[in-house]
C-alpha atoms as a PDB file:
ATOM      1  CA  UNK A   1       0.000   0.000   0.000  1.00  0.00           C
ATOM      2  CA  UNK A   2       2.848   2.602   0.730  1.00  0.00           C
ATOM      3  CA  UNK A   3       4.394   1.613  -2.974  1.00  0.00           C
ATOM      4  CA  UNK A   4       1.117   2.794  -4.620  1.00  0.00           C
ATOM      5  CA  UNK A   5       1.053   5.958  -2.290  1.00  0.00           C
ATOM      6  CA  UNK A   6       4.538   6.881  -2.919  1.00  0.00           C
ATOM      7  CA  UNK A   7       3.858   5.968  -6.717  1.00  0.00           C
ATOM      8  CA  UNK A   8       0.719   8.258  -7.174  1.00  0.00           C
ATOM      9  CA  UNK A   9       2.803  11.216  -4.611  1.00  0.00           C
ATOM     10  CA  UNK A  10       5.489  10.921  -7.418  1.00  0.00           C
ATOM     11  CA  UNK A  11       3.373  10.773 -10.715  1.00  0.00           C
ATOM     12  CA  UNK A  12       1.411  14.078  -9.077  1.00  0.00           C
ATOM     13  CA  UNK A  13       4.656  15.657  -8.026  1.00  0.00           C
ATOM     14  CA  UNK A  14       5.638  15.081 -11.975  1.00  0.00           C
ATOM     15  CA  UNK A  15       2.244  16.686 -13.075  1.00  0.00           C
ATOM     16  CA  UNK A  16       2.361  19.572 -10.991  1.00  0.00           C
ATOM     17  CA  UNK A  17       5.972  20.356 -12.378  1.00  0.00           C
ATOM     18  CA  UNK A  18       4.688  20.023 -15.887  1.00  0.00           C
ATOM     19  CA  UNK A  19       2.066  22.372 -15.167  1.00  0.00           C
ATOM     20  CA  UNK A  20       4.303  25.062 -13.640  1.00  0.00           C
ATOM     21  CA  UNK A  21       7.012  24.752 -16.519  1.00  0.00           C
ATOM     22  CA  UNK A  22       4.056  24.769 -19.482  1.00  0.00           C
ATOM     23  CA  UNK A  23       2.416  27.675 -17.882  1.00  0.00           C
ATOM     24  CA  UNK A  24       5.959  29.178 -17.463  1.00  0.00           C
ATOM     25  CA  UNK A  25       6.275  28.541 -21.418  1.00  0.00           C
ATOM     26  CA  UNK A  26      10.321  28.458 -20.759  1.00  0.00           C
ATOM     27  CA  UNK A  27      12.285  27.160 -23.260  1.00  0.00           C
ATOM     28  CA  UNK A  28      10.419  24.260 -24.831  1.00  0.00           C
ATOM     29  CA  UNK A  29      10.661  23.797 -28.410  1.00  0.00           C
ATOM     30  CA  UNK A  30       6.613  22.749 -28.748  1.00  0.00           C
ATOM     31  CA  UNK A  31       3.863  24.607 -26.840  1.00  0.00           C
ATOM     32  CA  UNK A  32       2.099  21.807 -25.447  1.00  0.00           C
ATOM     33  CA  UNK A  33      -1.497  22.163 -26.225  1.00  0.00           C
ATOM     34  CA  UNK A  34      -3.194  22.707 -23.274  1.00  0.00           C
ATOM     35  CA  UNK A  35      -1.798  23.053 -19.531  1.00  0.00           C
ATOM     36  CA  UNK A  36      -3.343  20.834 -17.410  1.00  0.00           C
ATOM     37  CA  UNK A  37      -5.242  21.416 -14.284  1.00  0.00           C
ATOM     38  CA  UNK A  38      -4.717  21.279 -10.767  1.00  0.00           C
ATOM     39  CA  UNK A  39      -7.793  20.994  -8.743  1.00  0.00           C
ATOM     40  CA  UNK A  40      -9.653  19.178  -5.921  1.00  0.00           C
ATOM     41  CA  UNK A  41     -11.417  15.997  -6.179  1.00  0.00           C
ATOM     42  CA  UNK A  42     -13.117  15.027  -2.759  1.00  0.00           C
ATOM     43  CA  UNK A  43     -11.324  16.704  -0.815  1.00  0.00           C
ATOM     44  CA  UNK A  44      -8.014  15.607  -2.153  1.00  0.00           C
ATOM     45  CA  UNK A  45      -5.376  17.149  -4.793  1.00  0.00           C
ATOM     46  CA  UNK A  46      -5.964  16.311  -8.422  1.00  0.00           C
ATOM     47  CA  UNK A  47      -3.585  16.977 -11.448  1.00  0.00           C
ATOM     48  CA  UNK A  48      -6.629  16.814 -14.686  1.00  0.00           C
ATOM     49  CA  UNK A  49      -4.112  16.436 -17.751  1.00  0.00           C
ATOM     50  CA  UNK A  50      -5.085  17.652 -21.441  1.00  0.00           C
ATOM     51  CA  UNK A  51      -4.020  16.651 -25.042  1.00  0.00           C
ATOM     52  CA  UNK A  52      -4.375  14.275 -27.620  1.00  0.00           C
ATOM     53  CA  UNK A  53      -2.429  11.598 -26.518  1.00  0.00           C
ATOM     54  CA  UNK A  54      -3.831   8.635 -26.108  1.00  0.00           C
ATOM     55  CA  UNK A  55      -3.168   4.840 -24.925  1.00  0.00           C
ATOM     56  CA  UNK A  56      -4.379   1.546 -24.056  1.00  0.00           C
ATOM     57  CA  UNK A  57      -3.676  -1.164 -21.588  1.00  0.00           C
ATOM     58  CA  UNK A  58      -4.701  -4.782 -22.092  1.00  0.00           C
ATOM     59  CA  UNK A  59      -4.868  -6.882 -19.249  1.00  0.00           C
ATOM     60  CA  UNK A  60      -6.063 -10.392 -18.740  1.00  0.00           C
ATOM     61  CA  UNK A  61      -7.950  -9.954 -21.900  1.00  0.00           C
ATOM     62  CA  UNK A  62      -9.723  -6.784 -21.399  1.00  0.00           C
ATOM     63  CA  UNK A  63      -8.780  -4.152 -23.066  1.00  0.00           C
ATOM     64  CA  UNK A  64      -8.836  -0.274 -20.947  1.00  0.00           C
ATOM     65  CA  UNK A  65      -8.551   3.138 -23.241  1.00  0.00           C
ATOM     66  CA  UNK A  66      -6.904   6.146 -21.727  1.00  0.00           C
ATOM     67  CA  UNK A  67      -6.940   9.881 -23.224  1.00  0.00           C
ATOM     68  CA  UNK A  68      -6.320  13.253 -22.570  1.00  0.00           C
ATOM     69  CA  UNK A  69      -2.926  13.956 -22.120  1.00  0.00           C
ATOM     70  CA  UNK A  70       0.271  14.954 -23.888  1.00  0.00           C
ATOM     71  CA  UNK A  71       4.205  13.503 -24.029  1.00  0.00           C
ATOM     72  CA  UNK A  72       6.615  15.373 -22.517  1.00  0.00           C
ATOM     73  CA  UNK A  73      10.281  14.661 -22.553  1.00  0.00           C
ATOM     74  CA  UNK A  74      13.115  16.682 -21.087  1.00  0.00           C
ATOM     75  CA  UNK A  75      15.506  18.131 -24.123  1.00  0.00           C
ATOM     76  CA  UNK A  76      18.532  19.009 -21.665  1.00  0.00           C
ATOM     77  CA  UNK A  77      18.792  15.810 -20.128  1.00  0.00           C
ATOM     78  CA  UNK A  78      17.825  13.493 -23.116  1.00  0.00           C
ATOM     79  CA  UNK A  79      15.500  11.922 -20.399  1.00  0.00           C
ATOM     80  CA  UNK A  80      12.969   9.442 -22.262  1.00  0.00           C
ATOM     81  CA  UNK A  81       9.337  10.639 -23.006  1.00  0.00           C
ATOM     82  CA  UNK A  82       6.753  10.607 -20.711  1.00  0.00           C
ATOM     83  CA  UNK A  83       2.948  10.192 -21.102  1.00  0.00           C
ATOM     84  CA  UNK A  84       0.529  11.282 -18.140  1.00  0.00           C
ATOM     85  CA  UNK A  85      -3.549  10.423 -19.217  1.00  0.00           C
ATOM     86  CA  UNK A  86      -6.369  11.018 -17.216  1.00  0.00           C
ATOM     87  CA  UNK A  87      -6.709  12.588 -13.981  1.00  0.00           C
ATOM     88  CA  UNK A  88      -4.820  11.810 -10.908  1.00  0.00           C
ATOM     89  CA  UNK A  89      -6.546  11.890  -7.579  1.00  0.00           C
ATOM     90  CA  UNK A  90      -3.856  11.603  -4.724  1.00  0.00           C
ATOM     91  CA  UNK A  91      -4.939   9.759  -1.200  1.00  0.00           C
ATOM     92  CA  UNK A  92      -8.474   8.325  -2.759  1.00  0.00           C
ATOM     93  CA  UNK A  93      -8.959   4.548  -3.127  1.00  0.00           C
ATOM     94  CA  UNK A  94      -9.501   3.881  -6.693  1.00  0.00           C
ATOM     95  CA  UNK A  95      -7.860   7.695  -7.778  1.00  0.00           C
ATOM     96  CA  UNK A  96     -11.524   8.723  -7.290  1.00  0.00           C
ATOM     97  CA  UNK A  97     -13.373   6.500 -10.115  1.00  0.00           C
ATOM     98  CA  UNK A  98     -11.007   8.854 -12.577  1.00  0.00           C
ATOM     99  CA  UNK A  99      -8.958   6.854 -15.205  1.00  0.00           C
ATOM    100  CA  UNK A 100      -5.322   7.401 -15.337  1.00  0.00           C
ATOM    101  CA  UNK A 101      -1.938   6.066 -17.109  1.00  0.00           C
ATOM    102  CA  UNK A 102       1.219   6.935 -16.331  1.00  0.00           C
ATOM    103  CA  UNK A 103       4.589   5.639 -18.181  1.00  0.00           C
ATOM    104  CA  UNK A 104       7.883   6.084 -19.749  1.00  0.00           C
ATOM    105  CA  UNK A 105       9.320   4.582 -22.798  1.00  0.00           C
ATOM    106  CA  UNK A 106      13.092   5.046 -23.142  1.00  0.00           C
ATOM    107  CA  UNK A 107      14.445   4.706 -26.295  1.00  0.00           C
ATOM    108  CA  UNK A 108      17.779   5.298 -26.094  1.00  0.00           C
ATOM    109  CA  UNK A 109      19.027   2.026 -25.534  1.00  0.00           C
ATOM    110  CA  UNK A 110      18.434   0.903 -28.612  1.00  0.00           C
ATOM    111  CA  UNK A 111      17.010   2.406 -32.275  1.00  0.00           C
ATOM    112  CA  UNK A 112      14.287   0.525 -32.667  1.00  0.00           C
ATOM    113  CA  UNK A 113      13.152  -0.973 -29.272  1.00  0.00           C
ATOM    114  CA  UNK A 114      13.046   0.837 -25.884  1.00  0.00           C
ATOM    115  CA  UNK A 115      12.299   0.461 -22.431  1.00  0.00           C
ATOM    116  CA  UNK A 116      10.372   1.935 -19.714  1.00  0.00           C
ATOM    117  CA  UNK A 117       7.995   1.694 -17.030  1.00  0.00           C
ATOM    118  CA  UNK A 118       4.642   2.054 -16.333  1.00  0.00           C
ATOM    119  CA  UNK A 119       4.127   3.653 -13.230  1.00  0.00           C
ATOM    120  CA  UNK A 120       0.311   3.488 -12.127  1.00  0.00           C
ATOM    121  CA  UNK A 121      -2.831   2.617 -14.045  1.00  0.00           C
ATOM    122  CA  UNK A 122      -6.314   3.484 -13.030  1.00  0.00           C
ATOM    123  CA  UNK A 123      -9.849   2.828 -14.206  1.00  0.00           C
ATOM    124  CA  UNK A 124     -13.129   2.298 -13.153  1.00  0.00           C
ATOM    125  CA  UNK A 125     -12.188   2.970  -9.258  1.00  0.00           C
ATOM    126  CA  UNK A 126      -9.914   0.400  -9.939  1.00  0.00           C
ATOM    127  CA  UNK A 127      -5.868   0.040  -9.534  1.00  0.00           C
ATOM    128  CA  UNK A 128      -5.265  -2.220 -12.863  1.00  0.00           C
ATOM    129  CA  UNK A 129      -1.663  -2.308 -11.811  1.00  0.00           C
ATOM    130  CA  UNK A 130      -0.249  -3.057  -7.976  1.00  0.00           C
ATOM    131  CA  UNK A 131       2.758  -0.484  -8.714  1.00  0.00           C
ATOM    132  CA  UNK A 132       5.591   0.065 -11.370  1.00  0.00           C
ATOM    133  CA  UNK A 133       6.011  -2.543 -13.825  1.00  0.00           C
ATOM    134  CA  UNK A 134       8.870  -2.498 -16.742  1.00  0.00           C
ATOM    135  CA  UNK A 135       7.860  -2.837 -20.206  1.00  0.00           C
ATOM    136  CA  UNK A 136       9.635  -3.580 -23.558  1.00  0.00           C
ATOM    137  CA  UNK A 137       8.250  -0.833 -26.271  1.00  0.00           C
ATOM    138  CA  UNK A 138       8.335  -0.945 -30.046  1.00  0.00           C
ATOM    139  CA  UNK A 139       7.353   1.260 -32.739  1.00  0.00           C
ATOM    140  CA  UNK A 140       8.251   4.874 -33.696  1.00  0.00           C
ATOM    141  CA  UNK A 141       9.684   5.987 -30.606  1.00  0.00           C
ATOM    142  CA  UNK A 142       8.592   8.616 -28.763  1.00  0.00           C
ATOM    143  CA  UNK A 143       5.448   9.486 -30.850  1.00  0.00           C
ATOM    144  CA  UNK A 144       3.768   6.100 -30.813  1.00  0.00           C
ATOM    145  CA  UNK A 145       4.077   2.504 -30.609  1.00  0.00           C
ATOM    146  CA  UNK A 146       3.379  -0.864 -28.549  1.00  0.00           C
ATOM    147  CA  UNK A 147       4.522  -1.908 -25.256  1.00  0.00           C
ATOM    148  CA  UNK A 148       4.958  -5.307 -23.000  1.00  0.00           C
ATOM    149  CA  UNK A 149       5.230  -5.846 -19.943  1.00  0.00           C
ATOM    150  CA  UNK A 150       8.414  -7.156 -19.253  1.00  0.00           C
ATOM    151  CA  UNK A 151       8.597  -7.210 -14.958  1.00  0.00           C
ATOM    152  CA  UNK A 152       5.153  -6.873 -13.412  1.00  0.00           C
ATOM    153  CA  UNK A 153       3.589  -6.871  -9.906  1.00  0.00           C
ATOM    154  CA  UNK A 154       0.952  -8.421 -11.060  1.00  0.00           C
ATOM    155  CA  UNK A 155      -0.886  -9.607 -14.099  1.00  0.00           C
ATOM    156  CA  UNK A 156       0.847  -9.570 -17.646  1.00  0.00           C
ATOM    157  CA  UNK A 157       0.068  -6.453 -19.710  1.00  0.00           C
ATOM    158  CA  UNK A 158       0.603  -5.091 -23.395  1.00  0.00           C
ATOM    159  CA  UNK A 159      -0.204  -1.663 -24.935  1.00  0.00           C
ATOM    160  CA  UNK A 160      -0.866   0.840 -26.790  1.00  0.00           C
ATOM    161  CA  UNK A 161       0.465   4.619 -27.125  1.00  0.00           C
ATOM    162  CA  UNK A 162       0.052   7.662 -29.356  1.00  0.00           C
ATOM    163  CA  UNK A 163       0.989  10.817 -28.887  1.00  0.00           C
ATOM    164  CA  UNK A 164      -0.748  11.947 -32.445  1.00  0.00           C
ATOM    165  CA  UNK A 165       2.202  14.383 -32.925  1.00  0.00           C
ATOM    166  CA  UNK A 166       2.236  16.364 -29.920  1.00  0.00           C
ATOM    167  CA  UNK A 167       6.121  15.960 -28.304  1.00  0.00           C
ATOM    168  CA  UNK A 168       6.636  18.588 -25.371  1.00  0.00           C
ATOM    169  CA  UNK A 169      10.031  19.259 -25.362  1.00  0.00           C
ATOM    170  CA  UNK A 170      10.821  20.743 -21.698  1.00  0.00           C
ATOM    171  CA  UNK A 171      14.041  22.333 -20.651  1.00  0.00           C
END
């Protein structure tokens, strides 16, 4: 239980520094399209992303669909893209009913495949995954492409991503 606490603390930490920097505007190469929004959700702090990106998650045959959000990835430190979907809800059982996806595919081990890890994934009221889980991704890196899970806690997964052409490049 404190691994998926410290897990959402971190992915809302992450959103609430991509909110200041996009509002900011400072030296990213893309706008991003929106800036998300940080609000209150029963009582509890809520990062509400925005964007086209887009993802699934398959799991034990059923297949989830996440949206609204954007990729981010860090130009100065070559750190790998990022996708945050959905709304995070921090303290709530269930991240409030809200859906919400968050991962990182690193490509820069190798040109065509990558790595990364999928930190937390919500839906229905539901915790789909019992904390971070590494995948193996494949496709055109960072924009779009699939991704397996390669180290789970928990069931077997495989995905989706898109980021239909939106690539925030942050300082």
């Amino acid at each position: 239980m404190k691994r998926i606490a410290l897990t959402s603390a971190l992915t809302f930490a992450c959103c609430l520094a991509a909110t200041a920097s996009f509002s900011a505007g400072a030296a990213s190469t893309t706008a991003p399209p929106c800036t998300p929004k940080v609000t209150t959700i029963q009582g509890h702090r809520a990062a509400v992303n925005c964007g086209p990106a887009t993802a699934t998650l398959t799991i034990g045959g059923r297949t989830y669909t996440f949206h609204n959000g954007f990729c981010q990835q860090s130009k100065s430190s070559g750190a790998a893209p990022e996708l945050n979907l959905g709304t995070t809800v921090i303290g709530v059982k269930g991240n409030a009913g809200k859906p919400s996806l968050n991962m990182l595919v690193d490509a820069r081990l190798h040109s065509t495949y990558g790595t990364g890890s999928v930190f937390g994934a919500n839906y229905g009221g539901k915790a789909l995954l019992a904390g971070e889980s590494l995948i193996k991704a494949s496709g055109k890196i960072p924009g779009s492409g699939t991704f397996t899970s390669t180290v789970s806690f928990g069931a077997k997964f495989t995905g989706t991503w898109n980021c239909h052409g939106v690539i925030v490049q942050s300082p």
